[in-house]
Structure formats: structure tokens, C-alpha cells
C-alpha atoms as a PDB file:
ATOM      1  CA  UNK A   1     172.465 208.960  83.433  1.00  0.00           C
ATOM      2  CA  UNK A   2     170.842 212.445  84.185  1.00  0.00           C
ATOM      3  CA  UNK A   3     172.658 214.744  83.017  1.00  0.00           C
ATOM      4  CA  UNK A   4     174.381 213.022  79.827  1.00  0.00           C
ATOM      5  CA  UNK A   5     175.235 214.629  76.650  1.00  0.00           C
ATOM      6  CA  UNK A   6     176.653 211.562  74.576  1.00  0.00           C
ATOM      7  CA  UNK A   7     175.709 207.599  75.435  1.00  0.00           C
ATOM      8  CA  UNK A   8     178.284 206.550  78.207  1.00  0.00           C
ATOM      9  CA  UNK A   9     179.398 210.460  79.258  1.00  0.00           C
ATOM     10  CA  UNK A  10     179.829 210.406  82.715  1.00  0.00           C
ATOM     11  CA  UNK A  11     178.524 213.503  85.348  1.00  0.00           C
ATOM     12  CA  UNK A  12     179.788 214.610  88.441  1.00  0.00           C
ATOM     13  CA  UNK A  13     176.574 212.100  90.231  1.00  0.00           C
ATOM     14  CA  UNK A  14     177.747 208.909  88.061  1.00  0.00           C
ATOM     15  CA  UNK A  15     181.550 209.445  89.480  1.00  0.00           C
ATOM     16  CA  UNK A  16     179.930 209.657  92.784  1.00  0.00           C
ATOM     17  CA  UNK A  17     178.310 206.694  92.388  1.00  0.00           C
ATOM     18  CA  UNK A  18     181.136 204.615  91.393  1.00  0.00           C
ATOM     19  CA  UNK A  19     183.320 205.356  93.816  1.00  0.00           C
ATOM     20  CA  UNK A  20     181.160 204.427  96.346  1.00  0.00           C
ATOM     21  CA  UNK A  21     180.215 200.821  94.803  1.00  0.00           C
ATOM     22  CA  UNK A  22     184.287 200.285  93.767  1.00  0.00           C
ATOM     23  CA  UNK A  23     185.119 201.264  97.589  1.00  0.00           C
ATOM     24  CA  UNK A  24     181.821 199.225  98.539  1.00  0.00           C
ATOM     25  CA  UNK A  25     183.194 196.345  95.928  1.00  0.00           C
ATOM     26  CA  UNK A  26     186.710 196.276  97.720  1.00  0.00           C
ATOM     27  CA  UNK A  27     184.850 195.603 100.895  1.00  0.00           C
ATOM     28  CA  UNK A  28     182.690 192.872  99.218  1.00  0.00           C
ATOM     29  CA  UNK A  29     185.519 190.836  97.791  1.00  0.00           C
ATOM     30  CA  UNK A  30     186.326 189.472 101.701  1.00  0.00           C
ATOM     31  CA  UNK A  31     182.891 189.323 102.388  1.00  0.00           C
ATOM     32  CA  UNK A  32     182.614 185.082 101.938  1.00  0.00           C
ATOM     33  CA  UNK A  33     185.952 184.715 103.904  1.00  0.00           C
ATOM     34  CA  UNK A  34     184.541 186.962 106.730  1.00  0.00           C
ATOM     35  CA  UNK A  35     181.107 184.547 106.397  1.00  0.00           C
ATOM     36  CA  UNK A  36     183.168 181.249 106.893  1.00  0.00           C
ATOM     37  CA  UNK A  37     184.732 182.398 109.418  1.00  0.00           C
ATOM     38  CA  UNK A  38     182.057 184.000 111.579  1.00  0.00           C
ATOM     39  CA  UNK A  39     179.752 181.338 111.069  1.00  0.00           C
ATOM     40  CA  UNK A  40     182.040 178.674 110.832  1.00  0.00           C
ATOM     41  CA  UNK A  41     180.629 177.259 107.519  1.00  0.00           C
ATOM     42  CA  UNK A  42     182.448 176.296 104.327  1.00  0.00           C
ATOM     43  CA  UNK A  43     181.257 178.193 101.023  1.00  0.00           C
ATOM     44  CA  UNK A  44     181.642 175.825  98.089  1.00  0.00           C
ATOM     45  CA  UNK A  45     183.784 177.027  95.425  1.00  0.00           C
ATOM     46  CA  UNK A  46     180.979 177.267  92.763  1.00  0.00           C
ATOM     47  CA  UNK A  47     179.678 179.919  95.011  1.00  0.00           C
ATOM     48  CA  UNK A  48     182.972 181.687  95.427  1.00  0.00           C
ATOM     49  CA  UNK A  49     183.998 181.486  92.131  1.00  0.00           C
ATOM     50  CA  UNK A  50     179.868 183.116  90.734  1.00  0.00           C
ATOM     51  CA  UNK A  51     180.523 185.847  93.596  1.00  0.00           C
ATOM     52  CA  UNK A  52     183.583 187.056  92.512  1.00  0.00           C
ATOM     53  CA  UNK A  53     183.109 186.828  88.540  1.00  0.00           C
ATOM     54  CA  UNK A  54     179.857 188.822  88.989  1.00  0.00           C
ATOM     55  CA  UNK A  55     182.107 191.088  91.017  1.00  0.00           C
ATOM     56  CA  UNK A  56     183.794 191.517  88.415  1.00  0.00           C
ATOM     57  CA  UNK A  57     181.752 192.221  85.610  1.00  0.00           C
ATOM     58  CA  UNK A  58     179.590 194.297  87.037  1.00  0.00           C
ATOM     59  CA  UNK A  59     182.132 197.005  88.652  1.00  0.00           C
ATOM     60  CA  UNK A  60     185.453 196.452  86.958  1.00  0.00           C
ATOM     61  CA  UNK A  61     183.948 195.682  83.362  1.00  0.00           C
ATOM     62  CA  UNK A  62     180.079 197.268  83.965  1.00  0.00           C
ATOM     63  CA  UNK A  63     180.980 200.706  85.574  1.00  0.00           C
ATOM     64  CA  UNK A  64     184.775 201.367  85.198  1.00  0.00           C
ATOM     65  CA  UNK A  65     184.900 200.267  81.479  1.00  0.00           C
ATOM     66  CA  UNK A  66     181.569 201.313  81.065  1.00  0.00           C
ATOM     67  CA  UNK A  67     180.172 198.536  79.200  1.00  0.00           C
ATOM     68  CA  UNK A  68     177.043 199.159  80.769  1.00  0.00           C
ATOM     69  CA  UNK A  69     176.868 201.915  77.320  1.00  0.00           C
ATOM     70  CA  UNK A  70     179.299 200.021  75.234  1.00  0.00           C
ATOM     71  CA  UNK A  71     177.099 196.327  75.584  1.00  0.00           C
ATOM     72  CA  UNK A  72     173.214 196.957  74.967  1.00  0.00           C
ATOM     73  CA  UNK A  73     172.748 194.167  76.752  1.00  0.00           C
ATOM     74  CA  UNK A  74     175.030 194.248  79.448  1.00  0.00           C
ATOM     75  CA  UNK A  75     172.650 194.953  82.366  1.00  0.00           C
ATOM     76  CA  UNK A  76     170.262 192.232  81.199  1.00  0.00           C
ATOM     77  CA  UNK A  77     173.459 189.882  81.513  1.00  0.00           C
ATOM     78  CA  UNK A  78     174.230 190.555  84.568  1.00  0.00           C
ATOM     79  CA  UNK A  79     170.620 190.146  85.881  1.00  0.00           C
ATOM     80  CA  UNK A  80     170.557 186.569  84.574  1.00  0.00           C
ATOM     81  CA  UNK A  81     173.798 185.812  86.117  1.00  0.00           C
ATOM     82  CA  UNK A  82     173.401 187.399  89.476  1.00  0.00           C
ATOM     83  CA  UNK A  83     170.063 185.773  89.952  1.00  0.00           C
ATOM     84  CA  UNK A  84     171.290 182.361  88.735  1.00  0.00           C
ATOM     85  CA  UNK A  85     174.084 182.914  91.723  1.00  0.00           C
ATOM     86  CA  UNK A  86     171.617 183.604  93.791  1.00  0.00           C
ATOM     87  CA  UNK A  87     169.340 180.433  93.075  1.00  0.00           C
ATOM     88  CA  UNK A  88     172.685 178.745  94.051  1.00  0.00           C
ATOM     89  CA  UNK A  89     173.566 180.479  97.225  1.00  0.00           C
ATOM     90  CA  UNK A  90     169.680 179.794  98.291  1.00  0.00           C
ATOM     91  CA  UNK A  91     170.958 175.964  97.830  1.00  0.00           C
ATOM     92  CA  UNK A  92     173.406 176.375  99.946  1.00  0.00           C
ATOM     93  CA  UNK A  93     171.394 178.038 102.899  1.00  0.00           C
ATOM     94  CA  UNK A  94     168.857 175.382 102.678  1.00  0.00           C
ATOM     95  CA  UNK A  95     171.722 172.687 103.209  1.00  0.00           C
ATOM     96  CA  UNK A  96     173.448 175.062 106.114  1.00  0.00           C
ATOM     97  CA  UNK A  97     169.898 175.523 107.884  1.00  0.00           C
ATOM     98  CA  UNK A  98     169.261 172.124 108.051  1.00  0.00           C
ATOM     99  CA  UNK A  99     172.394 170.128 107.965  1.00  0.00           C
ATOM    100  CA  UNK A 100     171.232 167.940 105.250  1.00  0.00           C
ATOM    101  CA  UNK A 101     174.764 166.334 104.523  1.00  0.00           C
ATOM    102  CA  UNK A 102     175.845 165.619 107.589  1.00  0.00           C
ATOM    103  CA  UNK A 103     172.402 164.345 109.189  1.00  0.00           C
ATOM    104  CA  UNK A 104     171.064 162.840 106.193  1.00  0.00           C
ATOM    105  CA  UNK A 105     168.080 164.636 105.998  1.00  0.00           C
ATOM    106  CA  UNK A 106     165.509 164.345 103.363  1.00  0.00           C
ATOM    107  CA  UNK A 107     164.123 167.181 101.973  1.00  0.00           C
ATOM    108  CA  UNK A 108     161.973 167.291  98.805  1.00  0.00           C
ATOM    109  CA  UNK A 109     164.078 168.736  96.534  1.00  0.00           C
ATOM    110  CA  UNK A 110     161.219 170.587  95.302  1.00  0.00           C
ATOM    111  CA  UNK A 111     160.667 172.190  98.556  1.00  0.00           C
ATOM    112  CA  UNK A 112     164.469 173.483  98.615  1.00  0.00           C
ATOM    113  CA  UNK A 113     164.072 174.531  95.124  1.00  0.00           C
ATOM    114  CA  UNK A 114     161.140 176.929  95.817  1.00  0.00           C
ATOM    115  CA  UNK A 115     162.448 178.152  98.684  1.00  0.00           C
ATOM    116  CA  UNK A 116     165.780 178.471  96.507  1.00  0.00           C
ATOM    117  CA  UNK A 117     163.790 180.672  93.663  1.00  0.00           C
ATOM    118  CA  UNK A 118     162.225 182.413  96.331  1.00  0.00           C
ATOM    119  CA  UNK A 119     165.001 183.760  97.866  1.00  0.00           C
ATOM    120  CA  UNK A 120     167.065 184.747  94.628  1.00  0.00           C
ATOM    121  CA  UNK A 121     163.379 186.406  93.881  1.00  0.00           C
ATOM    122  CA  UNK A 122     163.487 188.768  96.845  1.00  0.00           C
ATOM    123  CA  UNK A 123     166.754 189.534  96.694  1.00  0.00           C
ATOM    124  CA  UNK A 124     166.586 190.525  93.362  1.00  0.00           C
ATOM    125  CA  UNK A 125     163.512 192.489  94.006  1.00  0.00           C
ATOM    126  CA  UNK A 126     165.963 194.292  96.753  1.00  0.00           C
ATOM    127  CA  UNK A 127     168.328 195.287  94.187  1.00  0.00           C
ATOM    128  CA  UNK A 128     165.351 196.976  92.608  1.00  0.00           C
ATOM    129  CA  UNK A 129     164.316 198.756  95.491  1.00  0.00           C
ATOM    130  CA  UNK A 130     168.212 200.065  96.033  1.00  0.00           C
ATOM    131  CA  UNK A 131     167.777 201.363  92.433  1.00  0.00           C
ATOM    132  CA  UNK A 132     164.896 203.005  93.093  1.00  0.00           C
ATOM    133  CA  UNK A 133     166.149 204.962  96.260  1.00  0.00           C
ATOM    134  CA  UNK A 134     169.883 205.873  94.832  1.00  0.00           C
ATOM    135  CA  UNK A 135     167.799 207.240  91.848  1.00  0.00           C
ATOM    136  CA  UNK A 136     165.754 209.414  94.096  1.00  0.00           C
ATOM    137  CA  UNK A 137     168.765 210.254  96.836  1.00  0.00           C
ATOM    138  CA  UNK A 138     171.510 210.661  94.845  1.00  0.00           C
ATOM    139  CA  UNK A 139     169.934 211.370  91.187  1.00  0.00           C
ATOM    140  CA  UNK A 140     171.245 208.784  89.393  1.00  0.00           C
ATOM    141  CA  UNK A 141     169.414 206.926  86.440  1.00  0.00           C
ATOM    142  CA  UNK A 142     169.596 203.231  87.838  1.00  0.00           C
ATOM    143  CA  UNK A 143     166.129 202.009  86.779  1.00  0.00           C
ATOM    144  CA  UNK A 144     166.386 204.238  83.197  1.00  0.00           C
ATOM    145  CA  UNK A 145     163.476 206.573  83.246  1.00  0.00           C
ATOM    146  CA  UNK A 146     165.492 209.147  81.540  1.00  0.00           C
ATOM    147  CA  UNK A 147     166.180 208.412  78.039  1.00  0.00           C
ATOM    148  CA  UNK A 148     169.996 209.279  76.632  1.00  0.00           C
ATOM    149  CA  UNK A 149     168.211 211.771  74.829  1.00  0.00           C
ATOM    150  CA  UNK A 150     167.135 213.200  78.393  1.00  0.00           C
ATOM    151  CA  UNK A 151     163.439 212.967  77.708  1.00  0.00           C
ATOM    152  CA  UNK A 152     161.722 211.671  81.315  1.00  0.00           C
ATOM    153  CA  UNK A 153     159.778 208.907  79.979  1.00  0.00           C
ATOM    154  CA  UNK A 154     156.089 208.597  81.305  1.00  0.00           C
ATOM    155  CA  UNK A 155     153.548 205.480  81.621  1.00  0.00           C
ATOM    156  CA  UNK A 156     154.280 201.793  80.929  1.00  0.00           C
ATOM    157  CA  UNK A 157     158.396 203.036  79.178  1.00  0.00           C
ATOM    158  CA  UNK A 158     159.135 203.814  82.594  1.00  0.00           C
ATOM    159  CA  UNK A 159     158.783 200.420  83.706  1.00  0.00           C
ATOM    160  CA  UNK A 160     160.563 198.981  80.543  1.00  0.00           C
ATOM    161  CA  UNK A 161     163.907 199.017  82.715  1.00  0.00           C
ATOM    162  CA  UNK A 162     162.384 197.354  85.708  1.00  0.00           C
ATOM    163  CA  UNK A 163     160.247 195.249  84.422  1.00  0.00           C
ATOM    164  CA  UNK A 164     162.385 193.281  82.321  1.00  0.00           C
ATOM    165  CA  UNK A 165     165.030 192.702  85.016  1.00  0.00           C
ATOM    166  CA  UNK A 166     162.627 191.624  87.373  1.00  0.00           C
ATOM    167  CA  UNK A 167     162.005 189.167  83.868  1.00  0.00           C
ATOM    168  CA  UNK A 168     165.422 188.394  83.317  1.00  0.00           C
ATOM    169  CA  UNK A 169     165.493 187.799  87.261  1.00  0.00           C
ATOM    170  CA  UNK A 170     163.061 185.155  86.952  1.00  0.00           C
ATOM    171  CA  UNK A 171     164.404 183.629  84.313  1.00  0.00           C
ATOM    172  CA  UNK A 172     168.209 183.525  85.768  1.00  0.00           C
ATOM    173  CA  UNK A 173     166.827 182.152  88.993  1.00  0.00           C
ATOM    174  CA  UNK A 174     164.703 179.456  87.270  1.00  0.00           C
ATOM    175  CA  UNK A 175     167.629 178.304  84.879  1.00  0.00           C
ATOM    176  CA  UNK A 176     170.233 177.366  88.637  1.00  0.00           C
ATOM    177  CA  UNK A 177     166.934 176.140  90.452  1.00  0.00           C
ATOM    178  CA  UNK A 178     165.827 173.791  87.857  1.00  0.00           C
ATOM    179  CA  UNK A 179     169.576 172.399  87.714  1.00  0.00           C
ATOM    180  CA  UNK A 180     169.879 172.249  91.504  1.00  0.00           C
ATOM    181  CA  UNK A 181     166.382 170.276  91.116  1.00  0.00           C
ATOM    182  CA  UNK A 182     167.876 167.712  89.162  1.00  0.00           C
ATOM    183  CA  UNK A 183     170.910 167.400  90.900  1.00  0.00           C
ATOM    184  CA  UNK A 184     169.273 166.854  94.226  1.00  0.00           C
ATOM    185  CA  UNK A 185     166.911 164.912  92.638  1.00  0.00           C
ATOM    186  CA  UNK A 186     169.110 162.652  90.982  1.00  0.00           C
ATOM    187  CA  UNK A 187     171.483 162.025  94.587  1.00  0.00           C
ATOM    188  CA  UNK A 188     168.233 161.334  96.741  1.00  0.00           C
ATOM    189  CA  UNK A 189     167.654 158.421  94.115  1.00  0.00           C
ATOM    190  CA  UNK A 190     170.820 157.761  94.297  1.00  0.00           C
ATOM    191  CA  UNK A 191     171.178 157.736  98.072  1.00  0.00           C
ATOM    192  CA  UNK A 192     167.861 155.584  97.973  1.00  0.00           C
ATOM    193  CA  UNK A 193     169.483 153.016  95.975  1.00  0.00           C
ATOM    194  CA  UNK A 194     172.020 152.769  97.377  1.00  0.00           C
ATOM    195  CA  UNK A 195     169.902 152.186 100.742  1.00  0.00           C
ATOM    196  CA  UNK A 196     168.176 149.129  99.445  1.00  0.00           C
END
């Protein structure tokens, strides 16, 4: 963070910043029970269970135990997870939108798995954007382009941060698509045996 005299020292801007996404995180942790019951849908469990683990790990273990400094890798980890989820939840729109288990309508699953990578893709790209603007509003050091030993990096090392979780991103998101591909894949044959 800007600011920092030893990896994982906290400033007055980084305290800022996590209260806001704990008190931001308490809010979230309601936020599928609020869903299904304003829309009057049913989140499946997978879904609810993802959410809340990547809840979890990214504000209880990433920013209040700081493993964000203490794992390497942490960030990276949470990328691949969070887009994976998201692959998922895309799923699960798809089948909302257009009813597909209770009207029995076919889709190619390829179709819902594009539009499922697509939409873990944008938000993802989203998250980046948020980055961007909390590093610029509040001075933070989201997307890394200060090193910890406070030198403002310059040309492609400023994109090093970015770039690879908009990598690790893609790479989450195609991991849950291609599983939700064979899944729905494997029940429309089903389904279509079963029809015969």
C-alpha cells in the first residue's frame, strides 16, 4: 500500500479501506437471502456456499489477517475462485432467464456456457475498474503500481498486477464453464434418452 514501511504495515488509507469493505461485507452476507426473496427465486446451495467462502477469504482471512502480505499468492487465489463462482452464478441466470427446468427448454449448452464465461468476464473486468478508481479516490494500492519498496513502477510492471488477474480471471471462469458444459451436456443426452 502507499505509504508502507515493512510488507503488510498498514496506513491510516488501508484502515480506511477495510472498514468500509468489512461494514460493506456485513451487508453482503444477506445479500442472496434478500435476492430470493425479492425475486422469488431459489439460489442453489453451491452458489451460497462459493459466495460466502469467498466472503470469507477475501475479508476475514485476505484483509483482517492480512494474508494478502503473508500468502504471495493470495490475490491470484482469490481471482481464480471468485471468477470460477462467477462462471457458476452466470449458470444459474441463464436457467432463471429462461426457465429451462421447469419448461424444458433446450438450450445449447454451449450457448449458456459462453454467455456463462462472458458474464464472469465482465464482472471481473468490473472489479478491475473498482480497483482502479479506489486507487485514484482514496489512494490505495489495489492494482500494485507501487512497489513495497515505494518505487512507482512505470511501463508494462504496471500492468503486471492487472494483467495477470484479468489471466487468472480467465482461467477461473473457464475451469466452472467447462464443468457446467459437461454437466449440461451430459443431462440433455440424458433427457434425450430418456425421450426415445
Amino acid at each position: 500500500m502507499v505509504g508502507v514501511e515493512n510488507d503488510g504495515e498498514r496506513v491510516k488509507s488501508d484502515y480506511f479501506l477495510l472498514s468500509l469493505q468489512c461494514g460493506v461485507a456485513s451487508i453482503l452476507v444477506f445479500l442472496p437471502r434478500k435476492i430470493e426473496n425479492r425475486f422469488q427465486v431459489q439460489i442453489p446451495n453451491i452458489i451460497q456456499i462459493m459466495y460466502l467462502i469467498f466472503l470469507f477469504l477475501s475479508i476475514f482471512l485476505g484483509e483482517v489477517s492480512n494474508f494478502y502480505y503473508r500468502v504471495p499468492i493470495w490475490d491470484r487465489i482469490l481471482h481464480f475462485f471468485s471468477a470460477g463462482m462467477l462462471g457458476t452464478i452466470g449458470f444459474f441466470l441463464v436457467d432463471i432467464w429462461t426457465g429451462m427446468d421447469k419448461k424444458h427448454v433446450q438450450i445449447s449448452p454451449g450457448i449458456v456456457s459462453f454467455f456463462s464465461f462472458c458474464f464472469a468476464m465482465t464482472a471481473s473486468t468490473i472489479w478491475e475498474i473498482y480497483e482502479y478508481t479506489s486507487d485514484g479516490i482514496l489512494k490505495t494500492n489495489m492494482q500494485k503500481y507501487i512497489s513495497y519498496e515505494h518505487e512507482v513502477l512505470a511501463g508494462r510492471n504496471v500492468l503486471f498486477d492487472t494483467m495477470g488477474d484479468l489471466l487468472v480471471n480467465t482461467m477461473g471462469a473457464l475451469v466452472a464453464v467447462l464443468i457446467g458444459y459437461f454437466y449440461l451436456h451430459r443431462n440433455l443426452k440424458t433427457q434425450n434418452s430418456n425421450n426415445i
